[in-house]
PDB file of N, CA and C in Angstrom:
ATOM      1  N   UNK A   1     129.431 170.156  -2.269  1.00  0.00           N
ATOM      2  CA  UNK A   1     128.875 168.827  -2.477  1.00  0.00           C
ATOM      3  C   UNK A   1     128.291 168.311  -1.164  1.00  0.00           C
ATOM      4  N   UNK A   2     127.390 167.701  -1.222  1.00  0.00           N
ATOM      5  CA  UNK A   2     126.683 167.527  -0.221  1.00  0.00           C
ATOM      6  C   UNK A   2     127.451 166.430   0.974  1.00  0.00           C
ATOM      7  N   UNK A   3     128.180 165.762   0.258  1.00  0.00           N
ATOM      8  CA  UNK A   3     128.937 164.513   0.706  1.00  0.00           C
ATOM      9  C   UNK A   3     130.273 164.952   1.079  1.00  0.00           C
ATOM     10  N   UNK A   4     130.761 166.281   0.838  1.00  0.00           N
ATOM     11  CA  UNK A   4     131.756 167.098   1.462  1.00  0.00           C
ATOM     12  C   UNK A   4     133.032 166.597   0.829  1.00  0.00           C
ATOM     13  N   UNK A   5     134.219 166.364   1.268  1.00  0.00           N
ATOM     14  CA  UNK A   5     135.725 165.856   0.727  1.00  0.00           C
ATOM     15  C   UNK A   5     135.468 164.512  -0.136  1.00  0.00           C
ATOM     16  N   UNK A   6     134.999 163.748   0.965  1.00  0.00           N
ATOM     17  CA  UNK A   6     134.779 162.512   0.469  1.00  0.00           C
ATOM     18  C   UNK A   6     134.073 162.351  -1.208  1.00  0.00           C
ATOM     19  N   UNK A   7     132.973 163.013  -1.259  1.00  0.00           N
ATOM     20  CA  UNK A   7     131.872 163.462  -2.316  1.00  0.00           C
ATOM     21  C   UNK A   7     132.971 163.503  -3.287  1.00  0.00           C
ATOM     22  N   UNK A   8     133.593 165.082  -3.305  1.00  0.00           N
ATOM     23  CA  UNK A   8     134.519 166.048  -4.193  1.00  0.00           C
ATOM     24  C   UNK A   8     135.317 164.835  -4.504  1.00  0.00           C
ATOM     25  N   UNK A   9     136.418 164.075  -4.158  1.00  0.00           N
ATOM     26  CA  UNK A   9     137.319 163.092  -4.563  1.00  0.00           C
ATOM     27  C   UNK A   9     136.577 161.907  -5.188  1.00  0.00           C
ATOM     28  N   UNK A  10     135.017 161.407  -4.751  1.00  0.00           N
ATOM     29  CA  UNK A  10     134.665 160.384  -5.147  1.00  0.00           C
ATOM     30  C   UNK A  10     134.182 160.895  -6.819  1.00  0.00           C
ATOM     31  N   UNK A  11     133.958 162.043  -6.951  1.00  0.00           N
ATOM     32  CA  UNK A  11     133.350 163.009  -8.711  1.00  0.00           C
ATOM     33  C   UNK A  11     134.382 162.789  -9.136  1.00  0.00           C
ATOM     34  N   UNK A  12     135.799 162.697  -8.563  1.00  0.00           N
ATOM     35  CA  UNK A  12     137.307 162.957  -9.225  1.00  0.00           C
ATOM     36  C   UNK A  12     137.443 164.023  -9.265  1.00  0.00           C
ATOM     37  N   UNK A  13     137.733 165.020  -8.128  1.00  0.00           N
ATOM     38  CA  UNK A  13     138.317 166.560  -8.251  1.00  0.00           C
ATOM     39  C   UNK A  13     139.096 166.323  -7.345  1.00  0.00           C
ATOM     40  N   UNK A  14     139.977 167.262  -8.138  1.00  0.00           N
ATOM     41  CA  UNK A  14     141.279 166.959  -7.291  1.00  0.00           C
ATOM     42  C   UNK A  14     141.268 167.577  -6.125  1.00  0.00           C
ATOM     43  N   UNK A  15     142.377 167.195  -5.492  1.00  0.00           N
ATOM     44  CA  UNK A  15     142.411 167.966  -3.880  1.00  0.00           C
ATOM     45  C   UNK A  15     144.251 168.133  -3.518  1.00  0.00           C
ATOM     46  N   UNK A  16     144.355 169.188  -2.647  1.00  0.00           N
ATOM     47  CA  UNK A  16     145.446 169.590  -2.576  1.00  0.00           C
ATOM     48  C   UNK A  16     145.992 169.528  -1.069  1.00  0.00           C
ATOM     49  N   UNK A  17     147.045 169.328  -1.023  1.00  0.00           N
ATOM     50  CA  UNK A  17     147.614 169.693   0.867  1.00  0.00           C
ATOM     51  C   UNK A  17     148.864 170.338   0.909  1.00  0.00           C
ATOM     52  N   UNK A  18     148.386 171.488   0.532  1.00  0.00           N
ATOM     53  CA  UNK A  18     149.949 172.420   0.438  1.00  0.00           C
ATOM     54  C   UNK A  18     150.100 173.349   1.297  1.00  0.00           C
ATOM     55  N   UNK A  19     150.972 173.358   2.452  1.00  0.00           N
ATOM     56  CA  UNK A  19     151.092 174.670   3.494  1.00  0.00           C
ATOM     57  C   UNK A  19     151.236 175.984   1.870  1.00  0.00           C
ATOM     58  N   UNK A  20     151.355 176.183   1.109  1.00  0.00           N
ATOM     59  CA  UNK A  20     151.121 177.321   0.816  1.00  0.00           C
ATOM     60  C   UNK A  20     149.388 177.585   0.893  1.00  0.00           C
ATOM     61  N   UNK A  21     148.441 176.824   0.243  1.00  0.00           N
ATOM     62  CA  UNK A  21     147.165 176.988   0.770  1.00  0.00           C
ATOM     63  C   UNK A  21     146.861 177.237   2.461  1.00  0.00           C
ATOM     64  N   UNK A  22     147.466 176.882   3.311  1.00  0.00           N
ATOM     65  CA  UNK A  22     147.184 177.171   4.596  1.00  0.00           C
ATOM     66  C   UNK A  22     147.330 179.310   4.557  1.00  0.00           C
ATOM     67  N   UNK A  23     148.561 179.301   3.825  1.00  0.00           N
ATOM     68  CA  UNK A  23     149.554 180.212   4.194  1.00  0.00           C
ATOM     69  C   UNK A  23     148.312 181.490   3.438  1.00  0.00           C
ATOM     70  N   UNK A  24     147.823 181.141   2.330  1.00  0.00           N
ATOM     71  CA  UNK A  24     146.455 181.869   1.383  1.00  0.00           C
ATOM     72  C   UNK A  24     145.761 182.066   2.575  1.00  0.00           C
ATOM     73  N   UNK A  25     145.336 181.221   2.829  1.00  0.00           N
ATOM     74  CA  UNK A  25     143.672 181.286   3.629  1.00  0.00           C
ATOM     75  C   UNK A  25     143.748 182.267   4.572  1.00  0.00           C
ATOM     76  N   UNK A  26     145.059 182.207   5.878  1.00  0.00           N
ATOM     77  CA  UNK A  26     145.476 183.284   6.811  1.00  0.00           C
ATOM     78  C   UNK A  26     145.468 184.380   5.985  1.00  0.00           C
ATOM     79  N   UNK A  27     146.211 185.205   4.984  1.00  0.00           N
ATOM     80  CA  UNK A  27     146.311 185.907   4.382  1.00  0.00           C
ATOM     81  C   UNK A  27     144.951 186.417   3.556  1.00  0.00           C
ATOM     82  N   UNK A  28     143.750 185.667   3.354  1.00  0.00           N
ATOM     83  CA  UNK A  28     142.597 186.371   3.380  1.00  0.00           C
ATOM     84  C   UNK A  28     142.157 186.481   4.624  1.00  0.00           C
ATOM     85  N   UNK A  29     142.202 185.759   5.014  1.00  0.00           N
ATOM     86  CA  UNK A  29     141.190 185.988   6.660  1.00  0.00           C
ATOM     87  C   UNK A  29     142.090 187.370   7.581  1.00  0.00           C
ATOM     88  N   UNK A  30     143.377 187.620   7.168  1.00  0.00           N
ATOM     89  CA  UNK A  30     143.917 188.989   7.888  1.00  0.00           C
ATOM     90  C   UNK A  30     143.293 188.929   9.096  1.00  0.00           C
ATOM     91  N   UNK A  31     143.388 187.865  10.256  1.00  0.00           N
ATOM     92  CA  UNK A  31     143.543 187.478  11.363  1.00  0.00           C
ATOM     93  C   UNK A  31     144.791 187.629  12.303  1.00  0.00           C
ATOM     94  N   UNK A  32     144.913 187.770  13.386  1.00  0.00           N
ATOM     95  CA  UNK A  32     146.348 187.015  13.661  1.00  0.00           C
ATOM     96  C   UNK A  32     146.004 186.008  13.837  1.00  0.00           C
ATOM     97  N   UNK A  33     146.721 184.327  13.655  1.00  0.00           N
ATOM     98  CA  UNK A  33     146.808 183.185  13.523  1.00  0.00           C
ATOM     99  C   UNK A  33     146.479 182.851  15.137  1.00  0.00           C
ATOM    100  N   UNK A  34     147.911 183.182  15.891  1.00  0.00           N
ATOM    101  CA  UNK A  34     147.800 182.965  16.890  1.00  0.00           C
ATOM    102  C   UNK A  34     146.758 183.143  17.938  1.00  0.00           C
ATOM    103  N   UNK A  35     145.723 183.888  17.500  1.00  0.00           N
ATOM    104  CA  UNK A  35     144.714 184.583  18.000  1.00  0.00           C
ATOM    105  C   UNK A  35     143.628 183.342  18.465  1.00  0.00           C
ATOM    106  N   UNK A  36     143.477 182.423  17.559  1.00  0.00           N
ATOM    107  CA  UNK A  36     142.992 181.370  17.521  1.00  0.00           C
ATOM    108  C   UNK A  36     142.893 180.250  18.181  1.00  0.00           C
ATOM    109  N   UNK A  37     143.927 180.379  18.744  1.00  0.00           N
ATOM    110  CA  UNK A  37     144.553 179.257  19.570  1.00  0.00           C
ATOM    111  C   UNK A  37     144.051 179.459  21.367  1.00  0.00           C
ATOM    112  N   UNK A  38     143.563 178.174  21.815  1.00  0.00           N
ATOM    113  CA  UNK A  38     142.900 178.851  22.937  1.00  0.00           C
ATOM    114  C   UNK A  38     143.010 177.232  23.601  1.00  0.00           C
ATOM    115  N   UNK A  39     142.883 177.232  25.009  1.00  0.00           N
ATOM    116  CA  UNK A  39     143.415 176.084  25.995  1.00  0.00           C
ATOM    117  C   UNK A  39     142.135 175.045  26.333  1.00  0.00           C
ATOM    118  N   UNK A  40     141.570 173.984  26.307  1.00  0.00           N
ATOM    119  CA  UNK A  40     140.555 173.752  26.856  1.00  0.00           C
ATOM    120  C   UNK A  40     140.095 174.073  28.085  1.00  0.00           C
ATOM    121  N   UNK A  41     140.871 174.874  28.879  1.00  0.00           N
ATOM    122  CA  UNK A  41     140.539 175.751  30.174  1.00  0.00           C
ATOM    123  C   UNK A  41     139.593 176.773  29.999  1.00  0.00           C
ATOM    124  N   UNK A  42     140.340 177.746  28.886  1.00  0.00           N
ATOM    125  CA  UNK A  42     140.042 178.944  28.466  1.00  0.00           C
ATOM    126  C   UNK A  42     138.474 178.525  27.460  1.00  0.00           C
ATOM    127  N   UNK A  43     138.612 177.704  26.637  1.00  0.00           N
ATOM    128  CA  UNK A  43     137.553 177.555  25.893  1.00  0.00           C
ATOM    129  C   UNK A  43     135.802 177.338  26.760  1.00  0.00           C
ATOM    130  N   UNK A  44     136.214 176.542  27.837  1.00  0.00           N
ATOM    131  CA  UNK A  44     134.993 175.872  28.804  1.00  0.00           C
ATOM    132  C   UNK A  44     135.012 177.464  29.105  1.00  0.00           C
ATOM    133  N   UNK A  45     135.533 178.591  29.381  1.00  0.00           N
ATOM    134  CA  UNK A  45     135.197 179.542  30.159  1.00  0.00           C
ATOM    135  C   UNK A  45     134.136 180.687  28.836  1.00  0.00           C
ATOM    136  N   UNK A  46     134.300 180.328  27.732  1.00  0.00           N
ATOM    137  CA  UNK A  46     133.612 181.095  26.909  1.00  0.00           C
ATOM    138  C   UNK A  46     132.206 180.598  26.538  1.00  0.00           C
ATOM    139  N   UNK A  47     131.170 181.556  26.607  1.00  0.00           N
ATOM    140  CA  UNK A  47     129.656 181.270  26.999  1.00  0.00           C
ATOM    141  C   UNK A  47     129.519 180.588  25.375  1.00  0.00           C
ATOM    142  N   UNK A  48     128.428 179.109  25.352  1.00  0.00           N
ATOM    143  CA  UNK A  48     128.158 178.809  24.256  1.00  0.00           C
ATOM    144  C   UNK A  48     129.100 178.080  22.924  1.00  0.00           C
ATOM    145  N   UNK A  49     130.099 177.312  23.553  1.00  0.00           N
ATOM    146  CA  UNK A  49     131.142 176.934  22.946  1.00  0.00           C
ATOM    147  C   UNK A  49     130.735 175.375  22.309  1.00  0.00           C
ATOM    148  N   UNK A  50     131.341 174.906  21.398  1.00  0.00           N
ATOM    149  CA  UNK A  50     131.117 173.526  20.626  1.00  0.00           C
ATOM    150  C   UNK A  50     132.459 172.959  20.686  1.00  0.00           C
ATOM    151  N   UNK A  51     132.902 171.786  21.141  1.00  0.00           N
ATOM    152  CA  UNK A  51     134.024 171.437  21.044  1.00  0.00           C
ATOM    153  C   UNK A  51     134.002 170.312  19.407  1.00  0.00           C
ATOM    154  N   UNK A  52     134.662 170.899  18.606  1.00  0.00           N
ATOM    155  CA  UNK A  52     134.614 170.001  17.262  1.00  0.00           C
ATOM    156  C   UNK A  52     135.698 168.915  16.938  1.00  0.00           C
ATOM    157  N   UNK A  53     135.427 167.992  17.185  1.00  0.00           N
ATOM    158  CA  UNK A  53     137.077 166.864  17.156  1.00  0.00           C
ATOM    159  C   UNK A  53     137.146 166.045  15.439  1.00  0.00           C
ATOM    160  N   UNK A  54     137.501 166.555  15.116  1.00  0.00           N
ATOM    161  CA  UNK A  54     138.064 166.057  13.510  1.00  0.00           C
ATOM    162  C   UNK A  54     139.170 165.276  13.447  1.00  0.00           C
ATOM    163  N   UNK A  55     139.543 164.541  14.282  1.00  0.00           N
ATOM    164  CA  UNK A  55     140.479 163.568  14.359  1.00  0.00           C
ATOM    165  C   UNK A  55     139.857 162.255  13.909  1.00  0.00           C
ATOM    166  N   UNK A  56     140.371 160.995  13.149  1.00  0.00           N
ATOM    167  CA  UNK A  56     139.713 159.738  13.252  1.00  0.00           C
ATOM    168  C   UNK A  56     139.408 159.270  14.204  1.00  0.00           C
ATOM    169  N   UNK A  57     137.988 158.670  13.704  1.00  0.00           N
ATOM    170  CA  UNK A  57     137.296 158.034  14.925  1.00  0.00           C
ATOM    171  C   UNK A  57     138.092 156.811  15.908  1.00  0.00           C
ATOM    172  N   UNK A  58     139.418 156.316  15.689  1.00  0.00           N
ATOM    173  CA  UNK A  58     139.882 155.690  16.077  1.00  0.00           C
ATOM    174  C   UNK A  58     140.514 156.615  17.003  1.00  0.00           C
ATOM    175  N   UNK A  59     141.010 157.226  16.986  1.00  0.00           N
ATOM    176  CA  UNK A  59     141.433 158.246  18.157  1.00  0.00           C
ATOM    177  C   UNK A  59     140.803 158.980  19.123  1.00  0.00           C
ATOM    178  N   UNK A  60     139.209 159.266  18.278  1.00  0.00           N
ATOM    179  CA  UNK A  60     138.176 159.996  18.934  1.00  0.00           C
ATOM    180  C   UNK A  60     138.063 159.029  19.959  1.00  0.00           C
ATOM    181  N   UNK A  61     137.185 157.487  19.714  1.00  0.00           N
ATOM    182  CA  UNK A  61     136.895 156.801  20.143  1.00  0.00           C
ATOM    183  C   UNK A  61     138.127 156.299  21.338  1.00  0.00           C
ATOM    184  N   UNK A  62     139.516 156.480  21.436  1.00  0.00           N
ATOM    185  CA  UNK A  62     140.161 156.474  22.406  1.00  0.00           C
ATOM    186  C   UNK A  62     140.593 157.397  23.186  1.00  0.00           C
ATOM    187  N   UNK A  63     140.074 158.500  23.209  1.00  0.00           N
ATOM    188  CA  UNK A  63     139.742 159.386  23.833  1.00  0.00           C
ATOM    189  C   UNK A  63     139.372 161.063  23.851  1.00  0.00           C
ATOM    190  N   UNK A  64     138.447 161.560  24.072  1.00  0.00           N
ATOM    191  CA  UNK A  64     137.966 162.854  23.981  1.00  0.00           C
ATOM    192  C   UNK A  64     137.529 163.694  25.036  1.00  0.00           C
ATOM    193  N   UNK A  65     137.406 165.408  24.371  1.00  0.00           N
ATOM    194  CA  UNK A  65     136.533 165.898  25.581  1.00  0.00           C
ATOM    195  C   UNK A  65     135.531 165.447  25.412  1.00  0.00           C
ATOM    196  N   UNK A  66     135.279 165.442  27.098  1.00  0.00           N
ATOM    197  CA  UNK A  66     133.598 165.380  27.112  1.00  0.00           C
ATOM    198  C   UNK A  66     132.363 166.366  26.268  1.00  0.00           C
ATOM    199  N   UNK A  67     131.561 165.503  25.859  1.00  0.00           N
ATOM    200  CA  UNK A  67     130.740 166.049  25.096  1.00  0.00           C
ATOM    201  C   UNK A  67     130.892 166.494  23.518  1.00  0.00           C
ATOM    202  N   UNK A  68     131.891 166.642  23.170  1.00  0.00           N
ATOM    203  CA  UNK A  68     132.988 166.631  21.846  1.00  0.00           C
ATOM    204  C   UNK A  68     132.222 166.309  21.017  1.00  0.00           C
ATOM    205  N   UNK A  69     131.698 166.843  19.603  1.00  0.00           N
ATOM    206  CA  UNK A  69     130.955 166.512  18.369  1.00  0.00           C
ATOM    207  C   UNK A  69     131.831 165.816  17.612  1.00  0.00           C
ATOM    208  N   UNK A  70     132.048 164.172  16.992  1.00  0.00           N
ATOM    209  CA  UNK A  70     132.566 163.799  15.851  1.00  0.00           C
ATOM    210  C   UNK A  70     132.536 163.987  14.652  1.00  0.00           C
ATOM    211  N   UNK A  71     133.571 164.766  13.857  1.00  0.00           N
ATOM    212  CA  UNK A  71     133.736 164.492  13.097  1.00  0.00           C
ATOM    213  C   UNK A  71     134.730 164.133  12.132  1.00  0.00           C
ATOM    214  N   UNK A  72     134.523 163.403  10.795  1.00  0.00           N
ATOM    215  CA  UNK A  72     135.918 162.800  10.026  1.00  0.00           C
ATOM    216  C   UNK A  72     136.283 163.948   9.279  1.00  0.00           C
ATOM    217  N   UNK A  73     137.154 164.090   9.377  1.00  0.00           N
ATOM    218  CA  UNK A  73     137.980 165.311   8.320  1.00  0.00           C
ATOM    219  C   UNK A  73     137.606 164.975   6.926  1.00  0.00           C
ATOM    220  N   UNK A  74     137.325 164.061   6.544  1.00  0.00           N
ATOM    221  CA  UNK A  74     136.713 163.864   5.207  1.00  0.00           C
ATOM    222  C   UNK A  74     135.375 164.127   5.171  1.00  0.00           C
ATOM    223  N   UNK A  75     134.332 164.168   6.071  1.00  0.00           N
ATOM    224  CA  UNK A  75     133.074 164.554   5.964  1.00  0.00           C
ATOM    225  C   UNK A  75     132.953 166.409   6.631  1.00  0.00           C
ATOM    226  N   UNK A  76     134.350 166.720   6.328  1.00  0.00           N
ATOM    227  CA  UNK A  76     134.169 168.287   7.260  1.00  0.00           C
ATOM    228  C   UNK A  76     132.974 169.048   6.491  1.00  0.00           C
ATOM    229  N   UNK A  77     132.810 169.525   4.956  1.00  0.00           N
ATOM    230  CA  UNK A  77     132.200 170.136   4.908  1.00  0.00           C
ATOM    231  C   UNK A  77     130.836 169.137   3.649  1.00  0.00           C
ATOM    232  N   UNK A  78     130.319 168.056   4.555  1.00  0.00           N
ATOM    233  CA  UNK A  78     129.031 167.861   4.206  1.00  0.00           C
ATOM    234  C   UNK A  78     127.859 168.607   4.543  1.00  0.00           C
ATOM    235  N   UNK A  79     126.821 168.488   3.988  1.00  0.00           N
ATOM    236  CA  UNK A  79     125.686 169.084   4.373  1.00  0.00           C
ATOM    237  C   UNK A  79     125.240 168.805   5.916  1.00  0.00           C
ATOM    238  N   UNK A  80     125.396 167.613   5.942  1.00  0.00           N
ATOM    239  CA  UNK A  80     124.916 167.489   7.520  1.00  0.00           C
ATOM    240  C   UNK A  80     125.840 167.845   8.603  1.00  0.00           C
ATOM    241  N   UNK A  81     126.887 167.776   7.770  1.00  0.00           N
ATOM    242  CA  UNK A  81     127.707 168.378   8.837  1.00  0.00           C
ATOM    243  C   UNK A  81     127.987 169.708   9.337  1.00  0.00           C
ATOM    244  N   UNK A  82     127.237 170.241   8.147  1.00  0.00           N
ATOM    245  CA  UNK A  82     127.154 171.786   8.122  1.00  0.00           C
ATOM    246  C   UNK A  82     125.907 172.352   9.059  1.00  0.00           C
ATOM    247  N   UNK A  83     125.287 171.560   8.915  1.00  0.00           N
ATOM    248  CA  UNK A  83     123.836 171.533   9.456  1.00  0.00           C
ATOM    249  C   UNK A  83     123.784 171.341  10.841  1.00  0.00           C
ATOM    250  N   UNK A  84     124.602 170.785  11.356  1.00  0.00           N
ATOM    251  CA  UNK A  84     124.791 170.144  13.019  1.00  0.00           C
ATOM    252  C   UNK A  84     125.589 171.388  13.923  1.00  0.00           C
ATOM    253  N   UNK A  85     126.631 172.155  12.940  1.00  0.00           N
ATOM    254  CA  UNK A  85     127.268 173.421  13.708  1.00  0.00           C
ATOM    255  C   UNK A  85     126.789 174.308  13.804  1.00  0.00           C
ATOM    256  N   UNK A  86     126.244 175.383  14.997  1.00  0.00           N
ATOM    257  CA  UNK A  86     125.476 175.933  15.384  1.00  0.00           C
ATOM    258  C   UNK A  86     126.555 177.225  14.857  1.00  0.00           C
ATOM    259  N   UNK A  87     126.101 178.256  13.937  1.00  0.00           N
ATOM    260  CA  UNK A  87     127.041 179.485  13.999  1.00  0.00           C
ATOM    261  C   UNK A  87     127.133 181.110  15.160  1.00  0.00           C
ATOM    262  N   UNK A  88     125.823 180.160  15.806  1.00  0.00           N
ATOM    263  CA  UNK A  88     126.002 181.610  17.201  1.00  0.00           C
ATOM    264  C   UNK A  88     126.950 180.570  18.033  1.00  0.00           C
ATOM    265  N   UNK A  89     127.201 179.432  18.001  1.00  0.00           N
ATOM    266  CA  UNK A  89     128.340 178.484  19.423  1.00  0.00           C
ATOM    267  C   UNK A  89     129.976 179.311  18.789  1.00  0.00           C
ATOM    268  N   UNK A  90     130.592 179.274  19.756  1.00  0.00           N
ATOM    269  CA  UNK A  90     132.103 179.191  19.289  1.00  0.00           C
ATOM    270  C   UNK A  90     132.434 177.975  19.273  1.00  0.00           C
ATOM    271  N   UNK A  91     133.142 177.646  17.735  1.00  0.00           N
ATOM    272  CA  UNK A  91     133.598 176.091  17.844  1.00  0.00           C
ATOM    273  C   UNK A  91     135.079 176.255  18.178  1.00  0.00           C
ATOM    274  N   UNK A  92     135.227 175.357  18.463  1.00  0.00           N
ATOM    275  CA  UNK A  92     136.696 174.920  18.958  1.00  0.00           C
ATOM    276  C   UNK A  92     137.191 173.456  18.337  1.00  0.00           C
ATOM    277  N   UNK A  93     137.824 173.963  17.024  1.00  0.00           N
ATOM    278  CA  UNK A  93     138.623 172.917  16.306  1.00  0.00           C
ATOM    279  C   UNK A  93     139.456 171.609  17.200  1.00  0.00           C
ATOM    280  N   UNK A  94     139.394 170.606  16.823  1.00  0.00           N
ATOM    281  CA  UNK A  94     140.638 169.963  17.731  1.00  0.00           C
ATOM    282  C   UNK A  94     140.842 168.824  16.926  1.00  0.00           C
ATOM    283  N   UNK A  95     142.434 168.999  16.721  1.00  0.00           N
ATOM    284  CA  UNK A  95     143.137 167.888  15.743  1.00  0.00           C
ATOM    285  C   UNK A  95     144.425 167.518  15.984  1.00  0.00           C
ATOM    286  N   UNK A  96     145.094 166.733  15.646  1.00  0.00           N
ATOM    287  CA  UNK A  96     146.410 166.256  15.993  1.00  0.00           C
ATOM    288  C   UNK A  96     147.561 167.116  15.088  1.00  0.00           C
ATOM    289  N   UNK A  97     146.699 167.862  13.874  1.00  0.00           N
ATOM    290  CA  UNK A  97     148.020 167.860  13.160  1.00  0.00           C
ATOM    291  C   UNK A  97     147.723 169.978  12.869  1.00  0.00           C
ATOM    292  N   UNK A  98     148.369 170.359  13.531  1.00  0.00           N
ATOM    293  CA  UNK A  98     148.256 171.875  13.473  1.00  0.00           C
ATOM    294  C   UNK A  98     147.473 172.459  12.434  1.00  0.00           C
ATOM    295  N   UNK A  99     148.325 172.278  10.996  1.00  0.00           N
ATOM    296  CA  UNK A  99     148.266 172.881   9.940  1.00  0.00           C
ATOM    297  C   UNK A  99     147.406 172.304   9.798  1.00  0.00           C
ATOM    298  N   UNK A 100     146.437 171.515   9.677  1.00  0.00           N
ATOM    299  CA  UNK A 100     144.908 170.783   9.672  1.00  0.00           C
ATOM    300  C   UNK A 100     144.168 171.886  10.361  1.00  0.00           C
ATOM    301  N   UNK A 101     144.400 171.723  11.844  1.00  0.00           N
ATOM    302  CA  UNK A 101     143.798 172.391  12.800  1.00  0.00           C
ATOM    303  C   UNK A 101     143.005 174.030  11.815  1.00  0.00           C
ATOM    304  N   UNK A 102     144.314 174.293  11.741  1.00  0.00           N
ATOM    305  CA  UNK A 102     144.563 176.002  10.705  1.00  0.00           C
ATOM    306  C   UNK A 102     143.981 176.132   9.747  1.00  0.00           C
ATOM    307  N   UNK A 103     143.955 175.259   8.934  1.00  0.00           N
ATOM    308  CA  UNK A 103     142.812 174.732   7.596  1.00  0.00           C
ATOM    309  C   UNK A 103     141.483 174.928   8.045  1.00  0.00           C
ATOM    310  N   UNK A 104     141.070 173.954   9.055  1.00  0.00           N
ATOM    311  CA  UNK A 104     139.628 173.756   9.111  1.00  0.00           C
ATOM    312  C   UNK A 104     139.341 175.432   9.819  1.00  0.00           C
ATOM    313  N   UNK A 105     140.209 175.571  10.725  1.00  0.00           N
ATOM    314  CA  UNK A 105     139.355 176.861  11.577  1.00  0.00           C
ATOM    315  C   UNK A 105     139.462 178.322  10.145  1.00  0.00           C
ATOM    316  N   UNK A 106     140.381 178.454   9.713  1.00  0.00           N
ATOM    317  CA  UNK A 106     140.164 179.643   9.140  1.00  0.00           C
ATOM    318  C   UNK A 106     139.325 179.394   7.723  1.00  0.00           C
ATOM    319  N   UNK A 107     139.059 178.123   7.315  1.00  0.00           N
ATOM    320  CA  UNK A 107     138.044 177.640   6.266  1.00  0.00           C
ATOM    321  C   UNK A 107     136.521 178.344   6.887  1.00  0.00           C
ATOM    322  N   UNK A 108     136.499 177.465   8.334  1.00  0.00           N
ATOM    323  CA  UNK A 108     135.072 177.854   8.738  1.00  0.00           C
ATOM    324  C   UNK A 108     134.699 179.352   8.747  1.00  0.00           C
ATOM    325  N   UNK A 109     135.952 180.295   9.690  1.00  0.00           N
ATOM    326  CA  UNK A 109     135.771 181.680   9.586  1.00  0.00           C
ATOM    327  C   UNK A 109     135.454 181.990   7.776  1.00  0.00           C
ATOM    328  N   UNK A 110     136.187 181.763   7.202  1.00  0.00           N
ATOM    329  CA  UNK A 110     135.603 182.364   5.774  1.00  0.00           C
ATOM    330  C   UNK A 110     134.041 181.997   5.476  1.00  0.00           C
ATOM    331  N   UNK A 111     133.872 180.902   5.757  1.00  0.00           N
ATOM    332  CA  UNK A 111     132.198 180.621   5.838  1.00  0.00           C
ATOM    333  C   UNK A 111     131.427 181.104   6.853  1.00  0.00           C
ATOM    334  N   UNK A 112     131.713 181.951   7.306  1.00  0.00           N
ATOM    335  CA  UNK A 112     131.229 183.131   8.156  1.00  0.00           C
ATOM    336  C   UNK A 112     130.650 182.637   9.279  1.00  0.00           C
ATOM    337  N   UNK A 113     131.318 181.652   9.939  1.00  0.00           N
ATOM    338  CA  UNK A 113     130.903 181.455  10.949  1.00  0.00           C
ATOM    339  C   UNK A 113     132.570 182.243  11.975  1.00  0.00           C
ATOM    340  N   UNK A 114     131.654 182.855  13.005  1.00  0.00           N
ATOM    341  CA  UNK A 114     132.080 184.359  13.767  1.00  0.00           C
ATOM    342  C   UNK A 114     133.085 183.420  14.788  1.00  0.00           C
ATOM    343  N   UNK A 115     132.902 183.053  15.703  1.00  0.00           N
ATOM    344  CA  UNK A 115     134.039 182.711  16.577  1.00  0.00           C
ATOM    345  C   UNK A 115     134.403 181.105  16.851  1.00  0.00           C
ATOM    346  N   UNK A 116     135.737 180.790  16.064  1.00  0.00           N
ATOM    347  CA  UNK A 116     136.205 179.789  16.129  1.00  0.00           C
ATOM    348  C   UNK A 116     137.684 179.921  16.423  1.00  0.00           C
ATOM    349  N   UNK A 117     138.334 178.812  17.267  1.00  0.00           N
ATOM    350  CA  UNK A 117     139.531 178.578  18.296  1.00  0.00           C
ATOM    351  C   UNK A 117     139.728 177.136  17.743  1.00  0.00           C
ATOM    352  N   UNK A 118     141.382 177.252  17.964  1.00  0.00           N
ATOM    353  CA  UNK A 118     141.780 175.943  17.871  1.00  0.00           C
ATOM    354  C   UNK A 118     142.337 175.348  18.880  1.00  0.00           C
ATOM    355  N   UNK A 119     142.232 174.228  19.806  1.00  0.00           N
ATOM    356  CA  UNK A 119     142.491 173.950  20.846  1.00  0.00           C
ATOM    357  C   UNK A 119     143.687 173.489  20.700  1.00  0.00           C
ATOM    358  N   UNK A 120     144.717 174.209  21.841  1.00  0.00           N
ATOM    359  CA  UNK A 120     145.749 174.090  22.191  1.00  0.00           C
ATOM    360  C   UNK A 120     146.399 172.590  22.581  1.00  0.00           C
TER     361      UNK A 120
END
């Protein structure tokens, strides 16, 4: 849907938040998890990186990395939002709540975008 989470719930489809869905997604992606996980030290050192902050803008707005792309976890997979992530950058997830974190990054890898990290 073009309008992404927000869209999907506003049609009335349901939506789910179950660590067993986290626990699926790893289990297709046959990743190691931990693999993912990377320091904002380590991330600035990898050529071509996007720092992606999916936290509310109330938090964004009180503080971020520099340069940091906003976005609301409810607009994660709009069109424009899809449109703004570059799939040759490595993005680098960053969220407050892990299993979020884990969601969005191994969601994106299934949408075939190649190197994504979740900041430590």
């Amino acid at each position: 849907m073009r309008d992404g989470i927000k869209g999907w719930k506003k049609a009335g489809y349901a939506t789910e938040g179950k660590l067993e869905l986290l626990e699926d997604l790893i289990a297709v992606n046959k990743n190691d998890f931990a693999a993912l996980i990377i320091t904002e030290g380590g991330a600035k050192k990898l050529k071509n990186c996007t720092f992606v902050d999916f936290r509310d803008e109330a938090k964004f707005k009180k503080g971020h990395i520099k340069g940091a792309n906003h976005v609301d976890y409810s607009d994660m997979f709009s069109k424009p939002m899809m449109e703004e992530l570059n799939k040759s950058n490595s993005l680098i997830i960053i969220h407050d709540v892990p299993a979020v974190a884990g969601v969005i990054a191994v969601t994106l890898k299934l949408m075939d975008y190649p190197d994504i990290y979740i900041l430590k």
